[in-house]
C-alpha atoms as a PDB file:
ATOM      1  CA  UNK A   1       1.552 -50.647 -13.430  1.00  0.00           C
ATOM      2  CA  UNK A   2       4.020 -48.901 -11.469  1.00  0.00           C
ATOM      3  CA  UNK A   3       6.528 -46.148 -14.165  1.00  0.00           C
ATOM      4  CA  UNK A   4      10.310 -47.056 -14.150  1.00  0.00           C
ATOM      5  CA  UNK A   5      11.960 -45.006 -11.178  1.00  0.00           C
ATOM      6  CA  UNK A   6      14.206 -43.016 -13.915  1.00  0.00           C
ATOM      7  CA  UNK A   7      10.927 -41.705 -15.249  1.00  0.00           C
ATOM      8  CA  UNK A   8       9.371 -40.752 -12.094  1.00  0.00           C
ATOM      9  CA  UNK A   9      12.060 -38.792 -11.021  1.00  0.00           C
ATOM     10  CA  UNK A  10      12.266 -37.008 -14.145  1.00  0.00           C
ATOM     11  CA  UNK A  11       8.683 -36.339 -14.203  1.00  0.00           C
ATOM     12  CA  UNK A  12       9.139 -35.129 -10.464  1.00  0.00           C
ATOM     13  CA  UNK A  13      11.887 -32.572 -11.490  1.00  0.00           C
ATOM     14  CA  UNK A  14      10.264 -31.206 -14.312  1.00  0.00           C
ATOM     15  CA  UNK A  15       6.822 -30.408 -12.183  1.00  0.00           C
ATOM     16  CA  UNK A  16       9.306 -28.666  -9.854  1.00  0.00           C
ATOM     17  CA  UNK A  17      10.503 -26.468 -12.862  1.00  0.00           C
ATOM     18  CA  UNK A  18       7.153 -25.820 -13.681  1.00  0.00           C
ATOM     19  CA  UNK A  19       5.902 -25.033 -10.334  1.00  0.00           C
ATOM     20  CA  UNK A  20       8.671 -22.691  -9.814  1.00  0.00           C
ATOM     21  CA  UNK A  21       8.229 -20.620 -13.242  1.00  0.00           C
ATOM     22  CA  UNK A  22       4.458 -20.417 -12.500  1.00  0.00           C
ATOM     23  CA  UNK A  23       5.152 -19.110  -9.322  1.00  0.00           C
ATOM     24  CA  UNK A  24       8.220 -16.617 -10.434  1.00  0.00           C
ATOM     25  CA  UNK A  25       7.713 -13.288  -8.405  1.00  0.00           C
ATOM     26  CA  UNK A  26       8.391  -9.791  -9.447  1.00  0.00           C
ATOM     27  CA  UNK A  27       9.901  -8.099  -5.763  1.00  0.00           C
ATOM     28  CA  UNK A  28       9.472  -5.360  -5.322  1.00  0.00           C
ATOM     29  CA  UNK A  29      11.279  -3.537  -2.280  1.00  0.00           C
ATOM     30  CA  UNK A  30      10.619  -0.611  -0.857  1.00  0.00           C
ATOM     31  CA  UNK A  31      12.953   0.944   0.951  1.00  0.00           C
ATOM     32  CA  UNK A  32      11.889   3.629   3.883  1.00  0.00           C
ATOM     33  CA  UNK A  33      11.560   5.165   6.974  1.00  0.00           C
ATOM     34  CA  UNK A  34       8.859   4.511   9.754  1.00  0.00           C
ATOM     35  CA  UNK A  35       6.297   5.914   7.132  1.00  0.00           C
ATOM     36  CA  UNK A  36       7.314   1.923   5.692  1.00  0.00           C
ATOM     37  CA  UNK A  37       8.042  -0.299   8.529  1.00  0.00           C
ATOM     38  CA  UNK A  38       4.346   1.120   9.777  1.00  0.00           C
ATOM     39  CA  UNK A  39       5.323   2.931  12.961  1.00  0.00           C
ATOM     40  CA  UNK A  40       2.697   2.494  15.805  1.00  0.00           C
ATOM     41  CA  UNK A  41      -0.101  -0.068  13.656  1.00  0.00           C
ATOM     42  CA  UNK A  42       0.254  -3.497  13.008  1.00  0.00           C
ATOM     43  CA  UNK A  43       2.726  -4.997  10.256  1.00  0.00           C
ATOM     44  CA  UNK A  44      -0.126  -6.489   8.721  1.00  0.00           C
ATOM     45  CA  UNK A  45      -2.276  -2.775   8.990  1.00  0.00           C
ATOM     46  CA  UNK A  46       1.023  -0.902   7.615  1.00  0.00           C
ATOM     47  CA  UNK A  47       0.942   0.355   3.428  1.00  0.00           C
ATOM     48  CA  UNK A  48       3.501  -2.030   1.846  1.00  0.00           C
ATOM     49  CA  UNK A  49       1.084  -5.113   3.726  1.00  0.00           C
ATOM     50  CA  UNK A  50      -1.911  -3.320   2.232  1.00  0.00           C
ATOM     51  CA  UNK A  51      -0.488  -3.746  -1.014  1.00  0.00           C
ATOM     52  CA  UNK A  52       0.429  -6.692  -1.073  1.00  0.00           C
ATOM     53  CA  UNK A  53      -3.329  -7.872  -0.386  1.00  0.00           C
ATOM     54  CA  UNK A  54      -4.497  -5.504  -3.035  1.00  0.00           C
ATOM     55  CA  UNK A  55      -2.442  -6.571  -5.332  1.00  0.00           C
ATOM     56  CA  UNK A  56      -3.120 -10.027  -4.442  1.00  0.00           C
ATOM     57  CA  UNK A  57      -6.689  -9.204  -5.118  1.00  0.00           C
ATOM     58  CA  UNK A  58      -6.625  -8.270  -8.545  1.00  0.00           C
ATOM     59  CA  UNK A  59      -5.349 -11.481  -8.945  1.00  0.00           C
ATOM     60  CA  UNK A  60      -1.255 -10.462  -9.071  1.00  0.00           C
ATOM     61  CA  UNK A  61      -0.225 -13.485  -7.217  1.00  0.00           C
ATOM     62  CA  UNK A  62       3.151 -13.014  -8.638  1.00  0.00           C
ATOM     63  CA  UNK A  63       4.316  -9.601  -6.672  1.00  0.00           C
ATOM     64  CA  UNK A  64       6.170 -10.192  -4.098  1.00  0.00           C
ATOM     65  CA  UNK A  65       6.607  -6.818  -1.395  1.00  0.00           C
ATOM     66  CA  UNK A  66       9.394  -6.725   0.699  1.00  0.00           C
ATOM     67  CA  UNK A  67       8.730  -4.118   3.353  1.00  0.00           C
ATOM     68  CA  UNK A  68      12.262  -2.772   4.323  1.00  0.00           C
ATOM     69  CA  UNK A  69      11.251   0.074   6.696  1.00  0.00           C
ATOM     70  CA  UNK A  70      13.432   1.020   9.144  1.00  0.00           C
ATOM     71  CA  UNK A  71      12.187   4.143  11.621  1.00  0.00           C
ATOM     72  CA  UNK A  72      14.556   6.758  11.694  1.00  0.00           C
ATOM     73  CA  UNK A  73      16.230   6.052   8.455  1.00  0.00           C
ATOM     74  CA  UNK A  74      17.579   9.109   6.455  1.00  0.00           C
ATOM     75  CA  UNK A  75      18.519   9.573   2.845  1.00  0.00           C
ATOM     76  CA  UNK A  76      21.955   9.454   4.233  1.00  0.00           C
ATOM     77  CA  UNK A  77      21.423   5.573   4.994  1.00  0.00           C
ATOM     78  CA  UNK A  78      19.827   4.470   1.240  1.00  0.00           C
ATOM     79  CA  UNK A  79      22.744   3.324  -0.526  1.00  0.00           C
ATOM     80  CA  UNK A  80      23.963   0.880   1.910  1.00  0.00           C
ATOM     81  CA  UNK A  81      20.676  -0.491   2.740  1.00  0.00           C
ATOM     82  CA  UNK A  82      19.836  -1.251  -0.692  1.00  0.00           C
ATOM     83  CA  UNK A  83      23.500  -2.719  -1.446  1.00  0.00           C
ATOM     84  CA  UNK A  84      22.433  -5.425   1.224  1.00  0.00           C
ATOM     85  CA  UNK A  85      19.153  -5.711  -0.240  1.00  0.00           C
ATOM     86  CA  UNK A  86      20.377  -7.156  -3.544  1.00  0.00           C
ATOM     87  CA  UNK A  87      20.988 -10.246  -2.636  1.00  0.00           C
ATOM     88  CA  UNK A  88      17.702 -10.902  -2.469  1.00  0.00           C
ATOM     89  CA  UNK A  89      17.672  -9.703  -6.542  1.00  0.00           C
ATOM     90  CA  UNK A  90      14.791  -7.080  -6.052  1.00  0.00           C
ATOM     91  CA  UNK A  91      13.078  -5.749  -9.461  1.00  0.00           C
ATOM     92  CA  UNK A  92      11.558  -2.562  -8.582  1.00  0.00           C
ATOM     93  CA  UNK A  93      12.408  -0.288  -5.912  1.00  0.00           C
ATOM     94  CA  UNK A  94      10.373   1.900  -4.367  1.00  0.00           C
ATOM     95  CA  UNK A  95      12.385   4.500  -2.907  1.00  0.00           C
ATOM     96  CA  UNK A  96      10.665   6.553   0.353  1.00  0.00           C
ATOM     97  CA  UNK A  97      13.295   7.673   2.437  1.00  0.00           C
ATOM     98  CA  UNK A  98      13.951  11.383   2.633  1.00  0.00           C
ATOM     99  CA  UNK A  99      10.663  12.380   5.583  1.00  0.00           C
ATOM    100  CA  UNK A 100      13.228  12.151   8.199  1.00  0.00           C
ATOM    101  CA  UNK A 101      15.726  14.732   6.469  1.00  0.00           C
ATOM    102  CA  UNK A 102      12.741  16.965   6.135  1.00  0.00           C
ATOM    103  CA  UNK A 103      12.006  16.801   9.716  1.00  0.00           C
ATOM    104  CA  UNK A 104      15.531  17.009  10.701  1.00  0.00           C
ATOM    105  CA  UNK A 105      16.040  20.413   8.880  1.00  0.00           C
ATOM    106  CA  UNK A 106      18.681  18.456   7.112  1.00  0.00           C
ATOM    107  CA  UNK A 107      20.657  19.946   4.210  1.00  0.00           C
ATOM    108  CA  UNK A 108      18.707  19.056   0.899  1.00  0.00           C
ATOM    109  CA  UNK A 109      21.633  18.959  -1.264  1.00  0.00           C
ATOM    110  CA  UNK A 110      22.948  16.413   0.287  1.00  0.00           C
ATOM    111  CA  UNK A 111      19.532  14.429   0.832  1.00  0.00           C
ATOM    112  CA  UNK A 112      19.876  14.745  -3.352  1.00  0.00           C
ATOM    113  CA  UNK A 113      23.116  13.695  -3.745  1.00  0.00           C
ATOM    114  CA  UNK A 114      22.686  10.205  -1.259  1.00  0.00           C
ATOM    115  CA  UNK A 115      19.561   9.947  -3.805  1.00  0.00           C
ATOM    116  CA  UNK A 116      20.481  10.075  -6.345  1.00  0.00           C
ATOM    117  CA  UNK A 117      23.954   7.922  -5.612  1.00  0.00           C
ATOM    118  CA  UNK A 118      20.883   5.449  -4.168  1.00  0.00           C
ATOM    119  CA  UNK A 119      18.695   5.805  -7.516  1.00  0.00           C
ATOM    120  CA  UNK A 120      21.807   5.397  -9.969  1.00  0.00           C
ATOM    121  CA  UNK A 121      23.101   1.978  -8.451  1.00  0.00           C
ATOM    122  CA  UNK A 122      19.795   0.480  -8.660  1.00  0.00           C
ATOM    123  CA  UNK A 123      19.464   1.466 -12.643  1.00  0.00           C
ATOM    124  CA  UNK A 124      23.084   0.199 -12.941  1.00  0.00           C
ATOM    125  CA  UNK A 125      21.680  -3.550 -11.397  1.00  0.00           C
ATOM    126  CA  UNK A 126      18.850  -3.457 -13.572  1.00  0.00           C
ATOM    127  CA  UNK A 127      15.925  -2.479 -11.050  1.00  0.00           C
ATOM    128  CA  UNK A 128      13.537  -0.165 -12.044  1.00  0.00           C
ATOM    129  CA  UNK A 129      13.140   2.528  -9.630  1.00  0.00           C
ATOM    130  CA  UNK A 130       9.953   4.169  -8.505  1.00  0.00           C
ATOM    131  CA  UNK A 131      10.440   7.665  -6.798  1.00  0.00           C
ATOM    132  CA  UNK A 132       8.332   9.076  -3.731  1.00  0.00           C
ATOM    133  CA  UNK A 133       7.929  11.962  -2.994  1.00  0.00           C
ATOM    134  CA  UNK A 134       8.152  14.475   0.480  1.00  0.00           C
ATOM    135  CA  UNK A 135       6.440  17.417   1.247  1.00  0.00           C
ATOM    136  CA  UNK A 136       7.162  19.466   4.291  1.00  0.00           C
ATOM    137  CA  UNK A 137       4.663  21.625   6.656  1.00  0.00           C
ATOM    138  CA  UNK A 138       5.600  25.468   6.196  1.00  0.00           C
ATOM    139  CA  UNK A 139       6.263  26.360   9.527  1.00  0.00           C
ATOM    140  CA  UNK A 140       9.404  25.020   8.609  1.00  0.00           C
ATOM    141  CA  UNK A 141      10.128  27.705   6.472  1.00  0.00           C
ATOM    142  CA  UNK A 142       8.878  28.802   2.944  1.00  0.00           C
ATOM    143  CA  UNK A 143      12.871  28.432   1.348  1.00  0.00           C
ATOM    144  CA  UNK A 144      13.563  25.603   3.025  1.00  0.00           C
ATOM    145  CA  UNK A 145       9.853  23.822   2.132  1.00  0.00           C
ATOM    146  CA  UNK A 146       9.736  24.471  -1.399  1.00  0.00           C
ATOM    147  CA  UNK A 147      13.770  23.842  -2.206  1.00  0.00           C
ATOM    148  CA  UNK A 148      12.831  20.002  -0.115  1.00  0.00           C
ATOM    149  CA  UNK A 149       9.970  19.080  -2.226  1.00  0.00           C
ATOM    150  CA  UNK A 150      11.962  20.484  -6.162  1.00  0.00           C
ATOM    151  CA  UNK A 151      14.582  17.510  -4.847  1.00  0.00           C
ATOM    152  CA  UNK A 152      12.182  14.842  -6.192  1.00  0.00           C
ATOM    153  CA  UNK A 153      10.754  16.066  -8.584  1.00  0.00           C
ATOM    154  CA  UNK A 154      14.237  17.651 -10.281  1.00  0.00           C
ATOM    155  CA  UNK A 155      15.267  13.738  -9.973  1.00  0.00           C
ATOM    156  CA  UNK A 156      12.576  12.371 -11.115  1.00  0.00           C
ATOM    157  CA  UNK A 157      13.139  14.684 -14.600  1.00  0.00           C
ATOM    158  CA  UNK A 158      16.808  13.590 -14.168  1.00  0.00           C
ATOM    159  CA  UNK A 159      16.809   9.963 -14.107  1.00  0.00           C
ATOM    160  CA  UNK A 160      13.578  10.040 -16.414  1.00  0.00           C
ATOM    161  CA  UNK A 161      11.745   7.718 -13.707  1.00  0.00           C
ATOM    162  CA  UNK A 162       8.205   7.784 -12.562  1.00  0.00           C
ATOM    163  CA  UNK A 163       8.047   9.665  -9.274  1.00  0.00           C
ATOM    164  CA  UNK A 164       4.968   9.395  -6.803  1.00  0.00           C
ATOM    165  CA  UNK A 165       4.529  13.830  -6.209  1.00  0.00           C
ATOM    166  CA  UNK A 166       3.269  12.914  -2.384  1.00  0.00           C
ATOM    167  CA  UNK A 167       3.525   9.655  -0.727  1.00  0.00           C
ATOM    168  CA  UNK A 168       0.973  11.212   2.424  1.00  0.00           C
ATOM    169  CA  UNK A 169      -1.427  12.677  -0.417  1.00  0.00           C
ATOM    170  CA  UNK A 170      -4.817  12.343   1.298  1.00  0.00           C
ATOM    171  CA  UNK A 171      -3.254  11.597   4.580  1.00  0.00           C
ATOM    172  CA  UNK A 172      -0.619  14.208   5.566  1.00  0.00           C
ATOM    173  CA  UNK A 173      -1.590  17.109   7.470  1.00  0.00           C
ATOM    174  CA  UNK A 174      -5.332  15.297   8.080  1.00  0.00           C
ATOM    175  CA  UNK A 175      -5.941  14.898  11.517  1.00  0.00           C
ATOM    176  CA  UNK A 176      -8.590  11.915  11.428  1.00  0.00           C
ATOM    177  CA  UNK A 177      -5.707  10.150   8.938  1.00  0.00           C
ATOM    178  CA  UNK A 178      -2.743  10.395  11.633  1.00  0.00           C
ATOM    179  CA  UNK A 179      -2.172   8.921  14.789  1.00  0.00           C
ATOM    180  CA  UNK A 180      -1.851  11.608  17.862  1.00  0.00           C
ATOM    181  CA  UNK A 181       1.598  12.471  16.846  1.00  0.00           C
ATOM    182  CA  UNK A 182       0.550  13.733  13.934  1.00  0.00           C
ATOM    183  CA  UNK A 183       3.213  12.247  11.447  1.00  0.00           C
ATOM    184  CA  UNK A 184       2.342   8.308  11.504  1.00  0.00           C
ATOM    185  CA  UNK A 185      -0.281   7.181   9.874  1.00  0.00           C
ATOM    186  CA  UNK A 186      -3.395   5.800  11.136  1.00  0.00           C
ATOM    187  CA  UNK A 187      -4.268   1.853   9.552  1.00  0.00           C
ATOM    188  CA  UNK A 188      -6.691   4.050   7.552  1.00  0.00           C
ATOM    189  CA  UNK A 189      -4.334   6.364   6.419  1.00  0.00           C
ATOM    190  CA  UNK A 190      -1.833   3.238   5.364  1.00  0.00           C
ATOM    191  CA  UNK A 191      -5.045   2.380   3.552  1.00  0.00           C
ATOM    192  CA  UNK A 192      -5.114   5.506   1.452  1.00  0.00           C
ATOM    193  CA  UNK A 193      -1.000   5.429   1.173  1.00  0.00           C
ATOM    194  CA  UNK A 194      -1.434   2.234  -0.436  1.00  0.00           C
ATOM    195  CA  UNK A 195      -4.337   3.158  -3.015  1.00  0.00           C
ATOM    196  CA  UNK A 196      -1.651   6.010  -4.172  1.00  0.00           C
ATOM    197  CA  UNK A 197       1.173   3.647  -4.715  1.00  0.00           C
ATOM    198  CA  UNK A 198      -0.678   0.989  -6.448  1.00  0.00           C
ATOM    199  CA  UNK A 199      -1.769   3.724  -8.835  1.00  0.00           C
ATOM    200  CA  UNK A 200       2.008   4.165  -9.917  1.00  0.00           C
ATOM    201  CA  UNK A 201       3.176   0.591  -9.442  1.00  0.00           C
ATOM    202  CA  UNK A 202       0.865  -1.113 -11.399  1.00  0.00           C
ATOM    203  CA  UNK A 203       2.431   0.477 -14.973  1.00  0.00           C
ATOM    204  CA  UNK A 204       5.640  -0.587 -13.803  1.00  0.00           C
ATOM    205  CA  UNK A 205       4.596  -4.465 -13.010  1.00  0.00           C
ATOM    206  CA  UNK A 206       3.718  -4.121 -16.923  1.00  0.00           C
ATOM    207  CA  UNK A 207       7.033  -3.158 -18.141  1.00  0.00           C
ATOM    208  CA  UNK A 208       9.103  -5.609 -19.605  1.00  0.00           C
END
């Protein structure tokens, strides 16, 4: 016996609404340089891919990563990017720009100040922001080195959030890890870069 249409409809909406709340996604966005976007590997090879299938494996089906990568982005271009990346309502952001300063012999205070302008927007839209952090090679000059790396970590104190010490931890400044330039990662390395991340993402899935 066929069900009155009225019902079937109803019964059609209402496995929609379920559908959809089962599937509800947490995105997370992280917003970077070429370190992101996976400079000279495959998208699929590059870290924020990588997490997604880890996180995918441990059975986290409802993460969503939205690689937003752009090579040659500064601090300088953070705020903007992430003002046209709320419309797409992201929940955490990982924040990795700030390599590209480093290598640039930029000013720090100002990398700090575009930020931490960056980092107090997305607390005031409600996304939970997870720091990473920059170190630079010495030959760059012992002031300059150790004055680019207190950045992160004095904002991380500041804006009480969790901050990643070294994104490249593992991978920066190892040979085998790097492609020829010596600054992109190898898929391997992206491997590593991803293990690190998850390590610090995973407590902030679990927030509230």
């Amino acid at each position: 016996m066929m069900k009155p249409l009225h019902l079937m409809i109803m019964m059609t909406l209402w496995g929609s609404l379920t559908t959809g709340s089962l599937m509800a996604e947490t995105k997370v966005l992280i917003l970077g340089d070429s370190l992101t976007e996976g400079f000279g590997v495959g998208k699929e090879e590059a870290f924020p891919a990588r997490l997604q299938t880890s996180l995918q494996d441990l059975g986290r089906k409802d993460v969503l990563i939205v690689n937003a990568g752009i090579s040659g982005s500064t601090s300088a271009s953070a705020l903007s990017r992430l003002r046209w990346y709320m419309k797409n309502k992201p929940d955490i952001l990982l924040l990795a720009l700030g390599g590209n300063d480093g290598l640039r012999g930029l000013d720090v205070e100002q990398m700090r100040k575009h930020l931490a302008g960056t980092i107090e927007y997305a607390m005031k839209n409600k996304v939970r922001v997870l720091l990473a952090g920059m170190k630079m090679p010495f030959n760059y000059g012992e002031a300059y080195t150790l004055a680019f790396e207190q950045v992160f970590f004095d904002l991380g104190k500041q804006y009480e959030i969790p901050l990643i010490p070294f994104l490249l931890e593992g991978v920066g400044g190892q040979p085998e890890m790097n492609l020829p330039d010596g600054i992109h990662p190898t898929p391997q390395g992206h491997e590593i870069i991803a293990g690190t991340v998850m390590k610090y993402l995973l407590p902030l899935l679990d927030q509230p």
